[in-house]
Protein backbone atom coordinates (compact mmCIF):
# COMPACT_ATOMS: atom_id res chain seq x y z
CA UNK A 1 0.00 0.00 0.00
CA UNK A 2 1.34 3.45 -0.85
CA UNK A 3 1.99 5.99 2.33
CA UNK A 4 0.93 9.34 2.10
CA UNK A 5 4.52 11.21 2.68
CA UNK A 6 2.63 14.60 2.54
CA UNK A 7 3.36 16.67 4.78
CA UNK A 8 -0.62 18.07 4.20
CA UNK A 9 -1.74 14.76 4.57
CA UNK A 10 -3.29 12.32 7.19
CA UNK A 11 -0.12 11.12 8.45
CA UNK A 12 1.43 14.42 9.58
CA UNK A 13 -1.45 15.16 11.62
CA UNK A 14 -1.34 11.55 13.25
CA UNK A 15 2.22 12.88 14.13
CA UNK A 16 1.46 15.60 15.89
CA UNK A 17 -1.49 14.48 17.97
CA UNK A 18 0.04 11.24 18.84
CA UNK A 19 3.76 13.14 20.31
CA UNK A 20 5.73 11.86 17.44
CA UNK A 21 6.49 15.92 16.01
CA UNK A 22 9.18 17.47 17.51
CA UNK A 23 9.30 14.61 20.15
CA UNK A 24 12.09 14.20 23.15
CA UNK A 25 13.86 11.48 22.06
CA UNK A 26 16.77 9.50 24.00
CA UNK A 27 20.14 11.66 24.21
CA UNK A 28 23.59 9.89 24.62
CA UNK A 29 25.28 11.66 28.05
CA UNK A 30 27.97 13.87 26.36
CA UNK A 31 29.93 16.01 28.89
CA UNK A 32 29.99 19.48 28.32
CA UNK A 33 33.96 18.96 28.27
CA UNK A 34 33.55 16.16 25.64
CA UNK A 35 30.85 17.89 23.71
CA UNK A 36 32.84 20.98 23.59
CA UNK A 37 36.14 19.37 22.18
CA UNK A 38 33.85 17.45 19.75
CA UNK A 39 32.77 21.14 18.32
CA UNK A 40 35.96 22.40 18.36
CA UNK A 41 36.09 24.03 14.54
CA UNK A 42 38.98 25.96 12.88
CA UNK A 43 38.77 27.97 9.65
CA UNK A 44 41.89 26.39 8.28
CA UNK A 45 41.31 23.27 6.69
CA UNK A 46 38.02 24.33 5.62
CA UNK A 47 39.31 27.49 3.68
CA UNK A 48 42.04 24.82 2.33
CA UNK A 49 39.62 22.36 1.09
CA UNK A 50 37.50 24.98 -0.69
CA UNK A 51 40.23 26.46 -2.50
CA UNK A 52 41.18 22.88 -4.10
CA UNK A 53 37.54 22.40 -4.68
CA UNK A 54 37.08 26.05 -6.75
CA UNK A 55 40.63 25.85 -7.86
CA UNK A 56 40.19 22.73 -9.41
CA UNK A 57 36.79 23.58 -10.58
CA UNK A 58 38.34 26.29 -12.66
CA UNK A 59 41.30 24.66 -14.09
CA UNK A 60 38.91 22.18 -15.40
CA UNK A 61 36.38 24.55 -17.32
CA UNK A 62 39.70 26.19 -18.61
CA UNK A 63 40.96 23.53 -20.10
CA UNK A 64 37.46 22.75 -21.24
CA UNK A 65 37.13 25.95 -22.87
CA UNK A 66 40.48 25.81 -24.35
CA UNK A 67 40.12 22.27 -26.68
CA UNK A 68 36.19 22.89 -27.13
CA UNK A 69 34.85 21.37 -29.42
CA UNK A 70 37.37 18.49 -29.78
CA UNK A 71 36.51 15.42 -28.47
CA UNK A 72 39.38 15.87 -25.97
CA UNK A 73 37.60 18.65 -23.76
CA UNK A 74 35.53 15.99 -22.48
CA UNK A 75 37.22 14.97 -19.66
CA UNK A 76 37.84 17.58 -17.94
CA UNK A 77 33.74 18.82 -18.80
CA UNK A 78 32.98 15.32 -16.82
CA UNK A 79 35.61 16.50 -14.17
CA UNK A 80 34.27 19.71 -14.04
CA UNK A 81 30.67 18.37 -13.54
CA UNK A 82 31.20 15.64 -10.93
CA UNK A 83 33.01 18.25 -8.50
CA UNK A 84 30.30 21.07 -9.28
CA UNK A 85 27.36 18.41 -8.58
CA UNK A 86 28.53 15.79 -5.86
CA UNK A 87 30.96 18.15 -3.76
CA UNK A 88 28.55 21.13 -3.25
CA UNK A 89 26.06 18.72 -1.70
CA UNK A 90 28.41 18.11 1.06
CA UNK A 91 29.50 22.30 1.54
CA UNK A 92 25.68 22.76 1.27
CA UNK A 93 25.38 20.35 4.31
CA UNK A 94 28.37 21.26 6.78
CA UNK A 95 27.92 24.89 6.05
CA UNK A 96 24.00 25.31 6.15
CA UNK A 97 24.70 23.36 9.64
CA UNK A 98 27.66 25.67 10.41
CA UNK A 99 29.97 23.48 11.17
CA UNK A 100 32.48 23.35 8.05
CA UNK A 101 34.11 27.00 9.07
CA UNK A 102 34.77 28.66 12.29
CA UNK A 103 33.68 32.00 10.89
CA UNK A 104 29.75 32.18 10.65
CA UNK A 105 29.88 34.34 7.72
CA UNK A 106 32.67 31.73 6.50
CA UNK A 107 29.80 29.14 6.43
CA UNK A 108 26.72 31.40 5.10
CA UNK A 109 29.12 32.62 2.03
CA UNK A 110 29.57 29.01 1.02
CA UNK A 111 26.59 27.55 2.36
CA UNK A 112 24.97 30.54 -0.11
CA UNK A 113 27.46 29.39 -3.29
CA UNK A 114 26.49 25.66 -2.40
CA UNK A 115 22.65 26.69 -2.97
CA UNK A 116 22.99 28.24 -5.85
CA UNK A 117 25.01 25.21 -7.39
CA UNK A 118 22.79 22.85 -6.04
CA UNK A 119 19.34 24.89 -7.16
CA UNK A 120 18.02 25.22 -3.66
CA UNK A 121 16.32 27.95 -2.13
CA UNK A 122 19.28 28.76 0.70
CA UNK A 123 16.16 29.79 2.87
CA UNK A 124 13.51 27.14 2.41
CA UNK A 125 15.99 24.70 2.84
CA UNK A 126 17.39 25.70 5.66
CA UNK A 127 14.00 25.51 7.47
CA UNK A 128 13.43 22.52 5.42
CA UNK A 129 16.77 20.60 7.10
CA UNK A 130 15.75 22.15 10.50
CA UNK A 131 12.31 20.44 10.27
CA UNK A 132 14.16 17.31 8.81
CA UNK A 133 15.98 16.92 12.05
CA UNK A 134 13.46 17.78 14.67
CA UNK A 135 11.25 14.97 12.69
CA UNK A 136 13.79 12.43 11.48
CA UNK A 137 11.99 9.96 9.57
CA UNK A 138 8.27 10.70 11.29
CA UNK A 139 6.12 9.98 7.76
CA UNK A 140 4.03 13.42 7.26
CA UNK A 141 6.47 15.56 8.81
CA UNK A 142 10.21 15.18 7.76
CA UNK A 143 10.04 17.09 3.72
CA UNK A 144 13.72 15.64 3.20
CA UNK A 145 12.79 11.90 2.92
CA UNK A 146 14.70 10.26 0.72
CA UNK A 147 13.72 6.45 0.52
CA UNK A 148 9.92 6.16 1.09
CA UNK A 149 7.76 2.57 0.62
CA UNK A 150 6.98 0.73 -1.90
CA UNK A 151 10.25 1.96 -2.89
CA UNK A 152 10.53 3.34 -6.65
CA UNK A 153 13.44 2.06 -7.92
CA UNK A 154 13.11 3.20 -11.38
CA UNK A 155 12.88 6.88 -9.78
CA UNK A 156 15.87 5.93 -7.66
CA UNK A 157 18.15 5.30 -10.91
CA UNK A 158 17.37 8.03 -12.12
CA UNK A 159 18.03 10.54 -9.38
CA UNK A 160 21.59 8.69 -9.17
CA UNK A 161 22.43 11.23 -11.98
CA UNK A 162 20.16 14.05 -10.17
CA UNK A 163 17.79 14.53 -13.07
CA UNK A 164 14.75 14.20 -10.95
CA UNK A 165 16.28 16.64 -8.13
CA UNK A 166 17.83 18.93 -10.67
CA UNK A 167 13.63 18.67 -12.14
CA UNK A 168 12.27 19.49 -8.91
CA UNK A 169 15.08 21.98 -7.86
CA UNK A 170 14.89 24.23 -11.19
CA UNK A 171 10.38 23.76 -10.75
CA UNK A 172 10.61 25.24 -6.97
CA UNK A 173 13.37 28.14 -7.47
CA UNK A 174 10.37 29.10 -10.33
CA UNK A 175 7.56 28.85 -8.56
CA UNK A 176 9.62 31.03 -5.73
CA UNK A 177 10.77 33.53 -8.28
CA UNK A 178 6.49 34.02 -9.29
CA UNK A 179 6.35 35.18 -5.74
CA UNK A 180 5.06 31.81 -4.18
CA UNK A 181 5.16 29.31 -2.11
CA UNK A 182 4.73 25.57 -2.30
CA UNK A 183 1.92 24.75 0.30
CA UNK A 184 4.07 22.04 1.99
CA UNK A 185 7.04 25.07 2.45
CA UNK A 186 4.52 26.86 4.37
CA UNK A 187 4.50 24.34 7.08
CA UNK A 188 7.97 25.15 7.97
CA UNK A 189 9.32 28.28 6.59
CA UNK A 190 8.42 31.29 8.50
CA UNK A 191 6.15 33.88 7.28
CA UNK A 192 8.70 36.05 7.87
CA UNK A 193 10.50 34.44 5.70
CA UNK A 194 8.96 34.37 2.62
CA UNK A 195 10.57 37.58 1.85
CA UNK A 196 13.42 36.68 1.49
CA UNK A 197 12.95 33.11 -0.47
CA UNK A 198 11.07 35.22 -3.24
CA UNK A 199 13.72 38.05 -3.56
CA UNK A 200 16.93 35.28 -3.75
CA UNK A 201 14.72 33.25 -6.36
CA UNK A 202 14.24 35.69 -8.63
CA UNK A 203 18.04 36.66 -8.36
CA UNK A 204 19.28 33.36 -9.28
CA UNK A 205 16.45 32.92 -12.11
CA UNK A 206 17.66 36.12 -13.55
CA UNK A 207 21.38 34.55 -13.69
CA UNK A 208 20.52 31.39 -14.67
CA UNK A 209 18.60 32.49 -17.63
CA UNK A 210 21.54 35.31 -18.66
CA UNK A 211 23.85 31.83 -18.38
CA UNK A 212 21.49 29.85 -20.56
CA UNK A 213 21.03 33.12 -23.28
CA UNK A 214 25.15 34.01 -22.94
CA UNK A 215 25.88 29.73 -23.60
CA UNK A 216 23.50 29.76 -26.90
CA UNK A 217 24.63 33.53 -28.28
CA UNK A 218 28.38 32.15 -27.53
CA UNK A 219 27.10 28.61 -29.32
């Protein structure tokens, strides 16, 4: 039987009147002395790593650029690709959580540059992963499941190359840019909010569409 993941639906109201949102769950007994070297962050190797990670990115597209159209630029456009698509996932994870640099603004300046890359809404998102964690896994609540039942593998195959994310990622950023919201975002994001997940939307659609135009004028 198909589940109703929604977070409209039946199941995330069964959540909340049965405890299950934003329950207290079991914590592991973590000193404050132990928790506080576990946190322990430095600016360093984080500043290191995302150098090699935009340095590389850009030697890549150069060389890319430079033997377009031979056949031989196509290496280093896969190269180019994989680091742009699998290693901002991970920046947009540590940094929207604040934990990649020392330096807050360290983190939002990446975390922002991850977004964009990745086609998420820096704002709904970050509510999104906020809600994902107070609700881990509770069916009608958490917006950031991944593997639901029956599974769909087919689906599954084909987000392994991100086409159905990339789909979904370049629908929402739209929908945000014509000054709305999707209904579920409105369950988590702040009104507050909104503001500002309209006004970066139509930023980024703006340069994503001058990309597209410049790519096909430049051929």
């Amino acid at each position: 039987m198909q589940r109703d993941y929604s977070l409209l639906g039946e199941n995330g109201r069964n959540a909340i009147e049965t405890g299950l949102a934003a329950a207290e769950w079991y914590h592991s007994d973590v000193s404050r002395k132990d928790m506080k070297a576990l946190m322990k962050r430095s600016d360093g190797p984080a500043l290191r790593d995302t150098a090699i990670l935009y340095g590389l990115m850009i030697c890549f597209a150069v060389a890319g650029i430079a033997l377009w159209p031979s056949l031989w630029s196509l290496p280093f456009w896969l190269a180019y690709g994989v680091l742009y698509g699998s290693a901002s996932d991970s920046r947009w994870h540590e940094c929207g959580h604040g934990t990649a640099f020392r330096t807050p603004w360290m983190n939002d300046v990446v975390y922002h540059i991850s977004s964009f890359m990745m086609v998420r809404n820096p704002y709904t998102w970050r509510w999104s992963h906020a809600r994902h964690h107070t609700d881990t896994y509770i069916i009608g609540r958490d917006p950031e499941l991944l593997m639901m039942r029956p599974p769909a593998l087919v689906s599954i195959v084909i987000n392994f190359f991100g086409l159905i994310d990339a789909y979904n990622g370049w629908a929402r950023m739209c929908l945000h840019a014509s000054g709305k919201l999707h209904p579920e975002e409105t369950c988590y994001v702040p009104e507050t909010e909104a503001k500002k997940v309209i006004h970066v939307a139509r930023i980024w659609v703006l340069i994503y569409a001058a990309t597209c135009a410049l790519a096909l004028v430049l051929g």
